[in-house]
Structures are given as C-alpha cells and as structure tokens.
C-alpha atoms as a PDB file:
ATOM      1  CA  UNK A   1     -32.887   5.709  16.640  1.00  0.00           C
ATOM      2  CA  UNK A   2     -32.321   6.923  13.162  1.00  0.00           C
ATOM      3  CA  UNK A   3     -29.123   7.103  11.181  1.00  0.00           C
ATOM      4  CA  UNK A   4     -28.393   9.459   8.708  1.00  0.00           C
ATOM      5  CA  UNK A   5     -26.946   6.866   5.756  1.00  0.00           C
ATOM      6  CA  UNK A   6     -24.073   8.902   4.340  1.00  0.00           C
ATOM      7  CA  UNK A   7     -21.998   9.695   7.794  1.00  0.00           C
ATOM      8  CA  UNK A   8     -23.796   7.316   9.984  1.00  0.00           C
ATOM      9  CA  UNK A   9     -24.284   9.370  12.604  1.00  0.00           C
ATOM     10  CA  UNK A  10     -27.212   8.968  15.097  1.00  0.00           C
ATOM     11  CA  UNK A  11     -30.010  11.841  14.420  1.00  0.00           C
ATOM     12  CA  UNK A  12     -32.449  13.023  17.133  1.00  0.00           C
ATOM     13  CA  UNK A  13     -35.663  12.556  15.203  1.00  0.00           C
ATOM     14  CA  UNK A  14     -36.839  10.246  12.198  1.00  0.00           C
ATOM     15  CA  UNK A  15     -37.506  13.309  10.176  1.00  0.00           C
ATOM     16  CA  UNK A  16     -34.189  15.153  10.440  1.00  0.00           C
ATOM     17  CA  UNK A  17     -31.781  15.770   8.248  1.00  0.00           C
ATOM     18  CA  UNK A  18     -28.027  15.745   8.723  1.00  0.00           C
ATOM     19  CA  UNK A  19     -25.884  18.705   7.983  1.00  0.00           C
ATOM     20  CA  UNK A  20     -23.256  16.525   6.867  1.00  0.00           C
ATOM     21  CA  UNK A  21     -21.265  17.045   4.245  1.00  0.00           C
ATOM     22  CA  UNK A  22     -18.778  15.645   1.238  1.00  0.00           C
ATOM     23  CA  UNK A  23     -15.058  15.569   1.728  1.00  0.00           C
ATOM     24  CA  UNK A  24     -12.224  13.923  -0.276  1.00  0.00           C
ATOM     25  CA  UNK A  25      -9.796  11.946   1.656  1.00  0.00           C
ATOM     26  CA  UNK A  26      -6.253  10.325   0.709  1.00  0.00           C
ATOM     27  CA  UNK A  27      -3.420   8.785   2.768  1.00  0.00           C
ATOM     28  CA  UNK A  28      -0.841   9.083   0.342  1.00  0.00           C
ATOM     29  CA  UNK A  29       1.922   6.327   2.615  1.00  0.00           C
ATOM     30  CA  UNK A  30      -0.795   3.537   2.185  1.00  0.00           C
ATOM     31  CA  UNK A  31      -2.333   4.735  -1.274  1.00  0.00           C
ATOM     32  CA  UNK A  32      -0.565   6.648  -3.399  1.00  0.00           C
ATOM     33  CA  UNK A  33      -0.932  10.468  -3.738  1.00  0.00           C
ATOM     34  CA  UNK A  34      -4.180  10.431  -6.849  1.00  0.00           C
ATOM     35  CA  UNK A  35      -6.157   7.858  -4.781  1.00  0.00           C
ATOM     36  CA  UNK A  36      -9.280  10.012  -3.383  1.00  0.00           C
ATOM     37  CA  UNK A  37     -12.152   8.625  -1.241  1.00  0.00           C
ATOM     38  CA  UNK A  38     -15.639  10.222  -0.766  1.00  0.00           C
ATOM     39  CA  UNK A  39     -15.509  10.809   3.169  1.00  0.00           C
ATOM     40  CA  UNK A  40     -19.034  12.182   4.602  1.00  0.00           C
ATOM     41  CA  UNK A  41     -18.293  13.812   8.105  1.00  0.00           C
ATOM     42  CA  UNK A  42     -19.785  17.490   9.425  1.00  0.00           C
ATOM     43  CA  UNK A  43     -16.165  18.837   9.145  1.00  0.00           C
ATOM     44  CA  UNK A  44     -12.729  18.081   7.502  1.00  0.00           C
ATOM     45  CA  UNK A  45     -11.433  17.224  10.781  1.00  0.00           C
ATOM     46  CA  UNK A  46     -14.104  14.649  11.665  1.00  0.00           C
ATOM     47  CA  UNK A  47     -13.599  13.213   8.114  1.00  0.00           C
ATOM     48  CA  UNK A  48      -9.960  12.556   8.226  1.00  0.00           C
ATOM     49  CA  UNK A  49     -10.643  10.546  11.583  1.00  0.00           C
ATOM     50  CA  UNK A  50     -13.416   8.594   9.987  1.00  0.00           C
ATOM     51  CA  UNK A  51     -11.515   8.184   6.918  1.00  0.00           C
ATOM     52  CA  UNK A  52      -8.579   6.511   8.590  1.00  0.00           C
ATOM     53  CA  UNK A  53     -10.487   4.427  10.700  1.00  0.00           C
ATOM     54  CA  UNK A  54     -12.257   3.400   7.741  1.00  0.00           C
ATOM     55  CA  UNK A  55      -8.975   2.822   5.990  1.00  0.00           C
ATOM     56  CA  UNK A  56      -7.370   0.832   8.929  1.00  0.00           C
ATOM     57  CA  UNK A  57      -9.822  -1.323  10.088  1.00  0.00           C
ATOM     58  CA  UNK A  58      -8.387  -4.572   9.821  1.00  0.00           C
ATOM     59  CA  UNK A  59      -4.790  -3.753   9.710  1.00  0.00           C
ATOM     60  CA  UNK A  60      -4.082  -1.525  12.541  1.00  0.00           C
ATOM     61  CA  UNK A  61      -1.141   0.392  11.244  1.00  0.00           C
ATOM     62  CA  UNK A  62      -2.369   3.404  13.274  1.00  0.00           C
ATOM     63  CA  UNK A  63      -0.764   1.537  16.390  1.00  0.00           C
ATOM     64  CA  UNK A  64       2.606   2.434  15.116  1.00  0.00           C
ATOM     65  CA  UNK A  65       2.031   5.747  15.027  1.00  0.00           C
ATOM     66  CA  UNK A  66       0.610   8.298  13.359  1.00  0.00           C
ATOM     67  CA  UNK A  67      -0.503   8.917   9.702  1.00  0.00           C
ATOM     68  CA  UNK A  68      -0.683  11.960   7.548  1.00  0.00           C
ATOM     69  CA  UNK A  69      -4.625  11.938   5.914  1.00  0.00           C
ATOM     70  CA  UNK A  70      -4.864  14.795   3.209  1.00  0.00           C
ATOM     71  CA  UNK A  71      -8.757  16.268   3.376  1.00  0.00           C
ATOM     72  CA  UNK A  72      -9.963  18.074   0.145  1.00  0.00           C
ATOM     73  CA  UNK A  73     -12.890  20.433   0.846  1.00  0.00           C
ATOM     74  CA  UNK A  74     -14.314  20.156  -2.881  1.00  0.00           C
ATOM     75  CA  UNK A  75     -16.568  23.644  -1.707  1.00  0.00           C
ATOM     76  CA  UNK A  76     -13.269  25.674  -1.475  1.00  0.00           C
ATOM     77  CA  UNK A  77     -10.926  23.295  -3.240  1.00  0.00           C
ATOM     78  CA  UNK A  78      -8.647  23.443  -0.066  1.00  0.00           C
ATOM     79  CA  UNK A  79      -6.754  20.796   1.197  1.00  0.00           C
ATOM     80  CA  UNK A  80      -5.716  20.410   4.701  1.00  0.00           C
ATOM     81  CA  UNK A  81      -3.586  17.727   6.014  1.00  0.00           C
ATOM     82  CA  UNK A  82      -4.536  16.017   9.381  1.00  0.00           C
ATOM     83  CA  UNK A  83      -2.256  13.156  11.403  1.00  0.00           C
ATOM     84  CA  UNK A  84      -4.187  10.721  13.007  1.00  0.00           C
ATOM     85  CA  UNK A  85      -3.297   8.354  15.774  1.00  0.00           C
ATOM     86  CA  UNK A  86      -5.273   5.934  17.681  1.00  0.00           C
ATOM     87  CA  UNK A  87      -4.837   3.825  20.762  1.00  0.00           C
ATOM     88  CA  UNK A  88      -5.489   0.799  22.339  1.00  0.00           C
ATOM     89  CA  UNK A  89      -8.389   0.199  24.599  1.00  0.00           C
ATOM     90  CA  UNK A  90      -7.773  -2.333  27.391  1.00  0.00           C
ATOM     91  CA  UNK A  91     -10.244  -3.819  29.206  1.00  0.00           C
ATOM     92  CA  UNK A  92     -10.479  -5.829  32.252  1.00  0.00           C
ATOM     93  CA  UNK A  93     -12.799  -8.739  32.971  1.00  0.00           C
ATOM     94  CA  UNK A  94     -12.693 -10.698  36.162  1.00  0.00           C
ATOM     95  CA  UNK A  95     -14.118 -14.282  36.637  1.00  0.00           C
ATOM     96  CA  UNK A  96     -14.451 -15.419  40.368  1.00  0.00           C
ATOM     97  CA  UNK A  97     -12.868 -18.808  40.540  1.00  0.00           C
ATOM     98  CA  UNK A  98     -13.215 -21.937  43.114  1.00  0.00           C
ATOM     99  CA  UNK A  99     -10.903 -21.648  46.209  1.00  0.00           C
END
C-alpha cells in the first residue's frame, strides 16, 4: 500500500495524491518559544498530535501529563494551541505452563 512521504499516511491508490498539508509546530516547555518544526498532517489538530509524538518518542514525558503544542497555520498565519496527552497501552500475553 502506498504512503504519501510527507505525512506518512496510507493512500488508497499508487497514483493518489494526499491533501496534506504544512504546519509549524513548537512545544515551547521542552524547546523554547522560537524553535519551529515543519509538521505535515491534513489539519492543525492532527499535526500537533503527530508533532508531539514525534517530539516524545523516546522520552515519554507525555505520561506525566499533558503538554501545550503551539500549531502555526503559515496559510492564515494563525496559531492555535493544542494539549496533548497520551496513555499507556497494556497488553496481556498468556503462556500455558506445565502442571
């Protein structure tokens, strides 16, 4: 299945094109308030999820609660200001043992 190679996401048909679109993202408590990222995502709100996880993926600081991601809409020049949590996923796996 083909990808579209700026926000990754899966696309229907080899020939299509994604209606995705250029956001910039900051998360001024980890970065600093002039540190803007490119963020490719079909809406602001989709970008400051992607964003964060993109942002967090080794260090997990959204487990201790949420974080304030600033989206810049460089079409309009308006920002908006998401939080963004995330949670744990547990899983169970069972293993039958001798008796």
């Amino acid at each position: 299945m083909p990808f579209c190679n700026k926000c990754n996401r899966y696309l229907l048909f080899k020939n299509t094109t994604c209606r995705c679109r250029r956001f910039e993202c900051c998360i001024p408590e980890w970065e600093g308030d002039d540190e803007w990222s490119d963020q490719y995502a079909a809406d602001a709100e989709e970008a400051a999820s992607k964003y964060t996880e993109r942002r967090d993926e080794c260090e997990y600081d959204c487990l201790k609660g949420p974080v304030k991601c600033r989206v810049l809409d460089p079409q309009d020049d308006s920002v908006q200001i998401f939080e963004v949590a995330a949670e744990t996923e547990i899983h169970y796996h069972a293993t039958q043992v001798e008796q």
